[in-house]
N, C-alpha and C. Protein backbone atom coordinates (compact mmCIF):
# COMPACT_ATOMS: atom_id res chain seq x y z
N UNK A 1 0.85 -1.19 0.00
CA UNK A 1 0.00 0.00 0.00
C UNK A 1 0.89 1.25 0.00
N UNK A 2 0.76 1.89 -0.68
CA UNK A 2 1.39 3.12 -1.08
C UNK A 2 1.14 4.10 0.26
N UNK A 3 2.44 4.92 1.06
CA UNK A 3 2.46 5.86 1.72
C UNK A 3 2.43 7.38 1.48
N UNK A 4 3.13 7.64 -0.06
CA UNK A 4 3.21 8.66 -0.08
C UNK A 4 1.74 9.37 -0.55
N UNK A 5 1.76 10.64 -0.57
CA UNK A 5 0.39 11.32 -0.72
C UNK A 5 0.68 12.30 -1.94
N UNK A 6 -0.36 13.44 -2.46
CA UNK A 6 -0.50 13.69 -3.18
C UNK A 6 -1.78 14.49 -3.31
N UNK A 7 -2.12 15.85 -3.64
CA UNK A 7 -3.35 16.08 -3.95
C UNK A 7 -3.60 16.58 -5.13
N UNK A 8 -4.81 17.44 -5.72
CA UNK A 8 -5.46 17.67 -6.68
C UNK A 8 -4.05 18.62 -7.54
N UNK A 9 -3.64 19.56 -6.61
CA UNK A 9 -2.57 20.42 -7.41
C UNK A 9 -1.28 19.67 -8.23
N UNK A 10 -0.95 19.04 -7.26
CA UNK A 10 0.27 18.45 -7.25
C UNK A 10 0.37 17.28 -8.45
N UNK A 11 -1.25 16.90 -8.42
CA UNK A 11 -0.96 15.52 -9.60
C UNK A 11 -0.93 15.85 -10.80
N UNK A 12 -1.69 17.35 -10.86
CA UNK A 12 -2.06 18.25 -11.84
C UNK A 12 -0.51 18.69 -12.96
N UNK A 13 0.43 19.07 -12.06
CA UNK A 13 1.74 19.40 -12.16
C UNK A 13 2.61 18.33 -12.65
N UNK A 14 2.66 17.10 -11.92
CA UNK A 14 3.14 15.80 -12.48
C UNK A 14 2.56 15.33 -13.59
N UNK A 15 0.69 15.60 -13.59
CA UNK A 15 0.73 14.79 -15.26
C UNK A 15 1.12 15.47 -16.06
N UNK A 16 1.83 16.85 -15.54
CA UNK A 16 1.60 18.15 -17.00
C UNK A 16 3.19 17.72 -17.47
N UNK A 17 3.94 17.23 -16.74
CA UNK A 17 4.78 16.99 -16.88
C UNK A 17 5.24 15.45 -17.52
N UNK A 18 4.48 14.81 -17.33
CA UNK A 18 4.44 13.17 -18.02
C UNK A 18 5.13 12.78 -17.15
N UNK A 19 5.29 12.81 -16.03
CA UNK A 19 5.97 11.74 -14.84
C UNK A 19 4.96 10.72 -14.72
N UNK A 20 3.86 10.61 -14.90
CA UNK A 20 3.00 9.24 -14.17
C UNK A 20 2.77 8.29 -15.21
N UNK A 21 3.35 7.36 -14.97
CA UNK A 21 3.90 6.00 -15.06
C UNK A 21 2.90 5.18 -15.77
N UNK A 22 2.13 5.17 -14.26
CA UNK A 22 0.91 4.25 -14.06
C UNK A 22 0.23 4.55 -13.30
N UNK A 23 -1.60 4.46 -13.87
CA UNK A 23 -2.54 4.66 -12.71
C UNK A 23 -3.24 3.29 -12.40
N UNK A 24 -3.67 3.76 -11.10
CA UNK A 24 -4.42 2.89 -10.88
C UNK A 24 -5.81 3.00 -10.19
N UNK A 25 -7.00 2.56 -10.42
CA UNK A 25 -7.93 2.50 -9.54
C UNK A 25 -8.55 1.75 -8.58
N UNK A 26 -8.46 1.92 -7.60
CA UNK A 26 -8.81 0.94 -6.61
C UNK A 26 -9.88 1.24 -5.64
N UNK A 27 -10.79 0.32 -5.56
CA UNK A 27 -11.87 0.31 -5.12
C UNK A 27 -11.94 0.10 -3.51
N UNK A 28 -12.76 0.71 -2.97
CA UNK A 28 -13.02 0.80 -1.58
C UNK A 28 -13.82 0.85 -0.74
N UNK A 29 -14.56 0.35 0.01
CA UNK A 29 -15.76 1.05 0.55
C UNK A 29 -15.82 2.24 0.79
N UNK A 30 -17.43 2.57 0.12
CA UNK A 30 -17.87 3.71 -0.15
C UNK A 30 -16.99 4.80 -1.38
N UNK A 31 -16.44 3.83 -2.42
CA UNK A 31 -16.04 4.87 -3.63
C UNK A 31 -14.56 4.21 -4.28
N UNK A 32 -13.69 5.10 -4.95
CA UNK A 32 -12.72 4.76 -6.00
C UNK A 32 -11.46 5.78 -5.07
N UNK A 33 -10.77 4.68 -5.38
CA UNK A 33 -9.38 5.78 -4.96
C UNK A 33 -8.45 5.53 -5.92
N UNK A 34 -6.96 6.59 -6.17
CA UNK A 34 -6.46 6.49 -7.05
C UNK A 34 -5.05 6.37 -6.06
N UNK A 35 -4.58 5.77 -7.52
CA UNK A 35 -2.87 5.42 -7.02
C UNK A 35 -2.14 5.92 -8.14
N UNK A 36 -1.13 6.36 -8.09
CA UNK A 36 -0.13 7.28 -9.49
C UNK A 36 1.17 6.57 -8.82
N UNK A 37 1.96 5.76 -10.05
CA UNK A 37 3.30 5.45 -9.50
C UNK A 37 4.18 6.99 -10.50
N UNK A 38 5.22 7.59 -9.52
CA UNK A 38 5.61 8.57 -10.15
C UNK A 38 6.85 8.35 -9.69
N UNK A 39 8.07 8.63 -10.64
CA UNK A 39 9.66 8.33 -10.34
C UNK A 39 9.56 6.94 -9.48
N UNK A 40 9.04 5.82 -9.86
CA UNK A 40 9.32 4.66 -9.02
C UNK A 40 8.67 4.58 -7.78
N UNK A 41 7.95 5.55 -7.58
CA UNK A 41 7.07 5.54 -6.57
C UNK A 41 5.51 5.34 -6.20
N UNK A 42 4.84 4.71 -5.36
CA UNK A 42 3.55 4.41 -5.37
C UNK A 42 3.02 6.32 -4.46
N UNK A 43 1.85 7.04 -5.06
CA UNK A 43 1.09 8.13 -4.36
C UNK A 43 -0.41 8.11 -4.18
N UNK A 44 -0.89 8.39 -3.03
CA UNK A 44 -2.29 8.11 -3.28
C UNK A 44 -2.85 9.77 -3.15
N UNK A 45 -3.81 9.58 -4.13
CA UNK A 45 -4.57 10.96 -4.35
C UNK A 45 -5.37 11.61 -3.39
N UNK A 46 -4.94 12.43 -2.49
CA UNK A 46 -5.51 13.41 -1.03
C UNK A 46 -6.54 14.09 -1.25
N UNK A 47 -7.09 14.21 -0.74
CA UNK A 47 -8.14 15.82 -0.68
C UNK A 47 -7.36 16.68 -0.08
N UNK A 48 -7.56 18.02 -0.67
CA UNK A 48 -6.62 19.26 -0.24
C UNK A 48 -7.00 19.45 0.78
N UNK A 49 -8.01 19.70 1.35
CA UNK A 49 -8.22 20.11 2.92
C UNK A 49 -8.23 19.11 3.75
N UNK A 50 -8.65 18.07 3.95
CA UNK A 50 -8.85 17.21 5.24
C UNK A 50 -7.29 16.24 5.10
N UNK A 51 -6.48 16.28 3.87
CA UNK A 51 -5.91 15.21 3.84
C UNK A 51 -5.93 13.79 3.74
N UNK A 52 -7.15 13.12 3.83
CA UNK A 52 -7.43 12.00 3.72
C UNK A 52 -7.34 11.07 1.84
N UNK A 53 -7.91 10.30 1.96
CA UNK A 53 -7.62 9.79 0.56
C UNK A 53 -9.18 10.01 -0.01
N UNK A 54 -9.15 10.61 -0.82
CA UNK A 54 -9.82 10.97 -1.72
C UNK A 54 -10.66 10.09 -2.61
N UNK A 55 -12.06 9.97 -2.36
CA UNK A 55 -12.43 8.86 -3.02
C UNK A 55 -13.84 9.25 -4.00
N UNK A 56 -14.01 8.86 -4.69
CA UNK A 56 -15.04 9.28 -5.76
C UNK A 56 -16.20 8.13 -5.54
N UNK A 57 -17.31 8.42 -5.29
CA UNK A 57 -18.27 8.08 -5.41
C UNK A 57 -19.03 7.28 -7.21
N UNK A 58 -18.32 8.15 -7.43
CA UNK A 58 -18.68 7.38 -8.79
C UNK A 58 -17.61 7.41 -9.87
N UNK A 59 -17.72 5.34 -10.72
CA UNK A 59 -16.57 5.79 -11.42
C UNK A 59 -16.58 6.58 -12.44
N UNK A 60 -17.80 6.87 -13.26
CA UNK A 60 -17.62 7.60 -14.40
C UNK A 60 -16.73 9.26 -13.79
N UNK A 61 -17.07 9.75 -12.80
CA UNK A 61 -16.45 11.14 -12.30
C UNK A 61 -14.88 10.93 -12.40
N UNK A 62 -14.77 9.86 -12.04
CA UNK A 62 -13.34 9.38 -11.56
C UNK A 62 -13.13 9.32 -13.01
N UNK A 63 -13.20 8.60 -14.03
CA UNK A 63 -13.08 8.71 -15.39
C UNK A 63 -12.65 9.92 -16.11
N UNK A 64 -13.95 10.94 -16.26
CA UNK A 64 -14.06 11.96 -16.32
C UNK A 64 -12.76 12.79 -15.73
N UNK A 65 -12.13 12.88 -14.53
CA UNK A 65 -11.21 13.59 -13.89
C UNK A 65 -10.32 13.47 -14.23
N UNK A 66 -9.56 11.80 -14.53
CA UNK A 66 -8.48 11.73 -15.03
C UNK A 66 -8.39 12.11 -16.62
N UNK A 67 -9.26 11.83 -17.33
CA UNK A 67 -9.38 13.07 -18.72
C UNK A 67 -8.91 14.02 -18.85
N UNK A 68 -9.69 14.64 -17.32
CA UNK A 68 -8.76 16.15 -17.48
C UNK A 68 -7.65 16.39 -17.37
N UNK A 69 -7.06 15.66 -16.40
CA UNK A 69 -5.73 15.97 -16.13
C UNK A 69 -4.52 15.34 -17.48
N UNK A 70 -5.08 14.54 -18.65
CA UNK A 70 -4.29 13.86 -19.64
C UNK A 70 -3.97 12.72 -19.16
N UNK A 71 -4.60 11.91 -18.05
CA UNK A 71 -4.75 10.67 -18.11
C UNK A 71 -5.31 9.52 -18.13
N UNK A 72 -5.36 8.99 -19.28
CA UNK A 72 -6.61 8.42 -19.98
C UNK A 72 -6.47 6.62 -20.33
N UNK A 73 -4.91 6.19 -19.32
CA UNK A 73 -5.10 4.52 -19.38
C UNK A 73 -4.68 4.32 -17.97
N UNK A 74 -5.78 3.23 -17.54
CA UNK A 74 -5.38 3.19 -15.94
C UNK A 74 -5.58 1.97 -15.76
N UNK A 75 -5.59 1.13 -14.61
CA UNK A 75 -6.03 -0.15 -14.52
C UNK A 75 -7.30 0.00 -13.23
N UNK A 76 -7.85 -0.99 -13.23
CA UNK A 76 -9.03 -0.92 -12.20
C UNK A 76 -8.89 -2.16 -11.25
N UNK A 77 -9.03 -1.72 -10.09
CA UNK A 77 -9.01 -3.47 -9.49
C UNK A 77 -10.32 -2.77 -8.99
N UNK A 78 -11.16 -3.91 -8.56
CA UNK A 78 -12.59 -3.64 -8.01
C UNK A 78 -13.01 -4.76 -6.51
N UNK A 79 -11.49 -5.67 -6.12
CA UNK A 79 -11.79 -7.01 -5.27
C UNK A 79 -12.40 -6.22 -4.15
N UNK A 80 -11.73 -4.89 -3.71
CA UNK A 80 -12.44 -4.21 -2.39
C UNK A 80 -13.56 -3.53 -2.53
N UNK A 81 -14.33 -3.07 -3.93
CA UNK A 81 -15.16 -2.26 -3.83
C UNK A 81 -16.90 -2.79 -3.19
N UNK A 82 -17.16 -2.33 -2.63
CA UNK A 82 -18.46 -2.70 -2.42
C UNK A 82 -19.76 -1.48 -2.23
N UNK A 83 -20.45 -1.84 -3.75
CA UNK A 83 -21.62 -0.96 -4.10
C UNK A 83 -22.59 -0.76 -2.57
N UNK A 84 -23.05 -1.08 -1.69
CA UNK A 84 -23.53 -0.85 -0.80
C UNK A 84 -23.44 -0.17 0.60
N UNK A 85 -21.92 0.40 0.56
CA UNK A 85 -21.26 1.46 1.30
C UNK A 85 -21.32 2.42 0.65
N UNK A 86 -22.10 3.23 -0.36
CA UNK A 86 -22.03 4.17 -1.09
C UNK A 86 -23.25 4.71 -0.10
N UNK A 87 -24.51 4.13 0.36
CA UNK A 87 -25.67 5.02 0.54
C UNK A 87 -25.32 5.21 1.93
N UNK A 88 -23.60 4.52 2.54
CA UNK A 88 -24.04 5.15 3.81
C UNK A 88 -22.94 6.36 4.04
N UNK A 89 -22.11 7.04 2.55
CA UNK A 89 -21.55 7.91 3.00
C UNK A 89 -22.36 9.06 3.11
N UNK A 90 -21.83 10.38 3.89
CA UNK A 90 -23.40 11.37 4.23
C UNK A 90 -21.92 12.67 4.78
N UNK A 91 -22.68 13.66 4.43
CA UNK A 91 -22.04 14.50 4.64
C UNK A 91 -23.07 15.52 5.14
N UNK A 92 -22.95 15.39 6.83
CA UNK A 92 -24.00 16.27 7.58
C UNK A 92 -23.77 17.55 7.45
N UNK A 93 -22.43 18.16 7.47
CA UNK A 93 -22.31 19.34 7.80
C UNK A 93 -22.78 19.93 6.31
N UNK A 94 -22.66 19.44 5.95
CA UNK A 94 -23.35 20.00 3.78
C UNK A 94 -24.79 20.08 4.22
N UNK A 95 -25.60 19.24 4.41
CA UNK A 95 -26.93 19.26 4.41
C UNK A 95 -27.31 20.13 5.39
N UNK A 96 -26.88 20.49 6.65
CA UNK A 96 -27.07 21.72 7.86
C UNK A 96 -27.14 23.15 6.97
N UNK A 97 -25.75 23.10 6.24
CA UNK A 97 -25.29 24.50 5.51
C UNK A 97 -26.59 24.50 4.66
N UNK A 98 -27.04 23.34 3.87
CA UNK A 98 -27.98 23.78 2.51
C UNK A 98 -29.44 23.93 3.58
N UNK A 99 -29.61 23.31 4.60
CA UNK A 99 -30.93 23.86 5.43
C UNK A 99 -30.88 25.08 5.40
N UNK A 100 -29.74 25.73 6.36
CA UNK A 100 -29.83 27.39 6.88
C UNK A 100 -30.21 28.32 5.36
N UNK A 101 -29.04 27.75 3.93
CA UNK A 101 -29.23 28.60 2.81
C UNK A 101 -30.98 28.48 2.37
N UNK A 102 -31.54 27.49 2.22
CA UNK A 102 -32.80 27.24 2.06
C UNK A 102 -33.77 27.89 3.16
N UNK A 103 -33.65 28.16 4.31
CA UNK A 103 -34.15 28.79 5.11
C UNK A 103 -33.88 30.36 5.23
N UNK A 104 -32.90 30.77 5.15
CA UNK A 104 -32.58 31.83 4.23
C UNK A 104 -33.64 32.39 3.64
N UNK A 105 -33.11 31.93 2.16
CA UNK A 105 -34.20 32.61 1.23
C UNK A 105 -35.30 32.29 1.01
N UNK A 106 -36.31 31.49 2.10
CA UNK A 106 -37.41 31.34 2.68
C UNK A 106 -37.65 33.00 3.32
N UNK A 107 -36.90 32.82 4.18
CA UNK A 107 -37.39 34.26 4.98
C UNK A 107 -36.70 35.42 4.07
N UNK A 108 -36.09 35.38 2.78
CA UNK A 108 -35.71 36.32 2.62
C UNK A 108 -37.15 36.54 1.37
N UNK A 109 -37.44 36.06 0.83
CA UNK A 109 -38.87 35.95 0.11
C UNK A 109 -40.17 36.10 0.87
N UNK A 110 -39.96 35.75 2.17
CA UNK A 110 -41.15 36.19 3.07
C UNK A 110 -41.40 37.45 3.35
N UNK A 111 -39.91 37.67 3.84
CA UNK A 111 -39.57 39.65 4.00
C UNK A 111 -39.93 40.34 2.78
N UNK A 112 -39.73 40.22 1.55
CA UNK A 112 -40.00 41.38 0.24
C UNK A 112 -41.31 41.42 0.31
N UNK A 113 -42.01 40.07 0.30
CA UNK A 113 -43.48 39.89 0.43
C UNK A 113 -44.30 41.11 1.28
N UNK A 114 -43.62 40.89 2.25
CA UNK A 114 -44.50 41.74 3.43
C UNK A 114 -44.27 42.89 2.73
N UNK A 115 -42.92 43.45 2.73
CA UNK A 115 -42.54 44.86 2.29
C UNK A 115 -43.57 45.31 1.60
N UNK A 116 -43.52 44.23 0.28
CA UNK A 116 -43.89 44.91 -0.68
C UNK A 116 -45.36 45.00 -0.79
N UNK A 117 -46.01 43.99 0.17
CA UNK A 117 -47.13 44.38 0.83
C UNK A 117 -48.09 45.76 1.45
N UNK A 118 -46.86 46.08 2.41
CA UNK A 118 -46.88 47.11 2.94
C UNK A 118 -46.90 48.46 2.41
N UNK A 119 -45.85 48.19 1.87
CA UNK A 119 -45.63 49.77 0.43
C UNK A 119 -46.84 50.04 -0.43
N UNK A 120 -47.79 48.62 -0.87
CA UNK A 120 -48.58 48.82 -2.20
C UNK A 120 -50.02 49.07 -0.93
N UNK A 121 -50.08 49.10 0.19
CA UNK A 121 -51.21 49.45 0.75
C UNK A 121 -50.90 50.91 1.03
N UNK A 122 -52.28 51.75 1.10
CA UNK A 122 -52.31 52.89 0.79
C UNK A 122 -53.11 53.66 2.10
N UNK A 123 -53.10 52.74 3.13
CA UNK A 123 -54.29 53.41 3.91
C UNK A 123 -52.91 53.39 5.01
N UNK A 124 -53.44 54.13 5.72
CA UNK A 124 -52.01 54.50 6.48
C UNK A 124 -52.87 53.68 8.06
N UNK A 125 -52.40 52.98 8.96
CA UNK A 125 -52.33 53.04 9.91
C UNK A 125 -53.20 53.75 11.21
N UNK A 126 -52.60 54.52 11.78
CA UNK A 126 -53.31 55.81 12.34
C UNK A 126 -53.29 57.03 10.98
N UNK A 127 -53.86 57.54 11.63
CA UNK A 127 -53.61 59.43 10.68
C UNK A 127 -53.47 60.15 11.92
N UNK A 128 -52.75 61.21 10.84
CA UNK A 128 -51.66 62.32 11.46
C UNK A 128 -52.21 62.57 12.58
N UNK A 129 -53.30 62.75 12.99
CA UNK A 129 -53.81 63.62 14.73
C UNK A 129 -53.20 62.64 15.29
N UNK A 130 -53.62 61.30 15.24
CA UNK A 130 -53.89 60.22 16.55
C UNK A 130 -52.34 59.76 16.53
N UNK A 131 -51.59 59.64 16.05
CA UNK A 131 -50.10 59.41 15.95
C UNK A 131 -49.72 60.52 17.00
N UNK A 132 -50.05 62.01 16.54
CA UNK A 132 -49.41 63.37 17.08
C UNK A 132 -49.64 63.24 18.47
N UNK A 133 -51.02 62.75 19.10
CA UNK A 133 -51.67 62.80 20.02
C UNK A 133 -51.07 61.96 21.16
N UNK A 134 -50.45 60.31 20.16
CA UNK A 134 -49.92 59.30 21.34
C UNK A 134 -48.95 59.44 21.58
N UNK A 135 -47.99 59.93 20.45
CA UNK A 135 -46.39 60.75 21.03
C UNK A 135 -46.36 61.72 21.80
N UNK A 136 -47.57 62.66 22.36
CA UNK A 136 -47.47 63.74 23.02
C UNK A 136 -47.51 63.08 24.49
N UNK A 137 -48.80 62.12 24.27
CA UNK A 137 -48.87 61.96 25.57
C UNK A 137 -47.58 60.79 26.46
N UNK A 138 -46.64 60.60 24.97
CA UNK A 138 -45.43 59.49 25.38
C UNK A 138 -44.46 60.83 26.50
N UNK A 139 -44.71 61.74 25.53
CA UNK A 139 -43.22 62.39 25.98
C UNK A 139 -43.51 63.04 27.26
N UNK A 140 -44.88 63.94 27.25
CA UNK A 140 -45.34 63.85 28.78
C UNK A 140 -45.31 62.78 29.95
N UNK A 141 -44.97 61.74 29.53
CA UNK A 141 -44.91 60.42 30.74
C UNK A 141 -43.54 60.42 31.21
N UNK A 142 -42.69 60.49 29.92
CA UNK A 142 -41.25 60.74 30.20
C UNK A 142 -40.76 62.22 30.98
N UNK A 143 -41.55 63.06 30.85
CA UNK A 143 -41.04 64.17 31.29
C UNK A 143 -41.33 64.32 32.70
N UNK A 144 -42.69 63.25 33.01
CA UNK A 144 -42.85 63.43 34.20
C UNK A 144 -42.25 62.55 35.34
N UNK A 145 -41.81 60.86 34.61
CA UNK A 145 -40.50 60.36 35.38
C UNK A 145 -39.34 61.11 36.20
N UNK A 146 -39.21 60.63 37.52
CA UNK A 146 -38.23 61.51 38.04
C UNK A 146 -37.13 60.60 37.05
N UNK A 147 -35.82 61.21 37.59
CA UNK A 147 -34.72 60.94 37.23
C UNK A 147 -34.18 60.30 38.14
């Protein structure tokens, strides 16, 4: 099993360069991981932030990716993969974030609503006396508070 690591930038740079050898795909619970032998060496493909090994959920993506990068013959082993660890990967903190954004612009569509509610009605509230009348008698209450 290959130690060294490797992420999205870095493999990017090596294929641009034609160092990789050989790929490989290897299957895993819950997805595809990749292996690049480069200068005689085995690397497995990281995720840039968490560091871990990087695994694709699906192979056509995984397909697709190495396309981009100009590498387009790989081998596949599949003895570890097993299709039924796929429905239990889950990524809570994604689905929290897409609640709050969805809740969001729930209330942010609720708010224009009202606004614009408010704006297109034409009848005011109180009128001018009875407004004038309850602020007078506000500021007289205050004035008569001691201090």
């Amino acid at each position: 099993m290959p130690t060294l690591q490797l992420n999205h930038a870095e493999l990017r740079r090596i294929a641009e360069t034609g160092r990789v050898h050989a790929t490989h795909v290897v299957g895993q619970p819950g997805g595809w991981a990749v292996q690049i032998n480069v200068d005689e060496s085995e690397h497995l493909l990281t995720a840039q932030r968490s560091g871990s090994v990087r695994l694709f959920k699906k192979l056509e993506t995984l397909v697709v990716y190495l396309h981009e990068l100009g590498i387009d013959h790989f081998e596949i082993d599949s003895s570890n993969y097993d299709p039924r660890q796929l429905s239990t990967y889950q990524r809570p903190d994604r689905a929290e974030a897409l609640k709050r954004v969805h809740d969001a612009a729930a209330y942010e569509t609720w708010f224009f609503e009202q606004v614009e509610a408010s704006l297109s009605d034409t009848t005011p509230a109180t009128d001018d006396q009875d407004a004038e009348s309850a602020f007078a008698a506000r500021r007289a209450a205050l004035r008569a508070k001691p201090h």
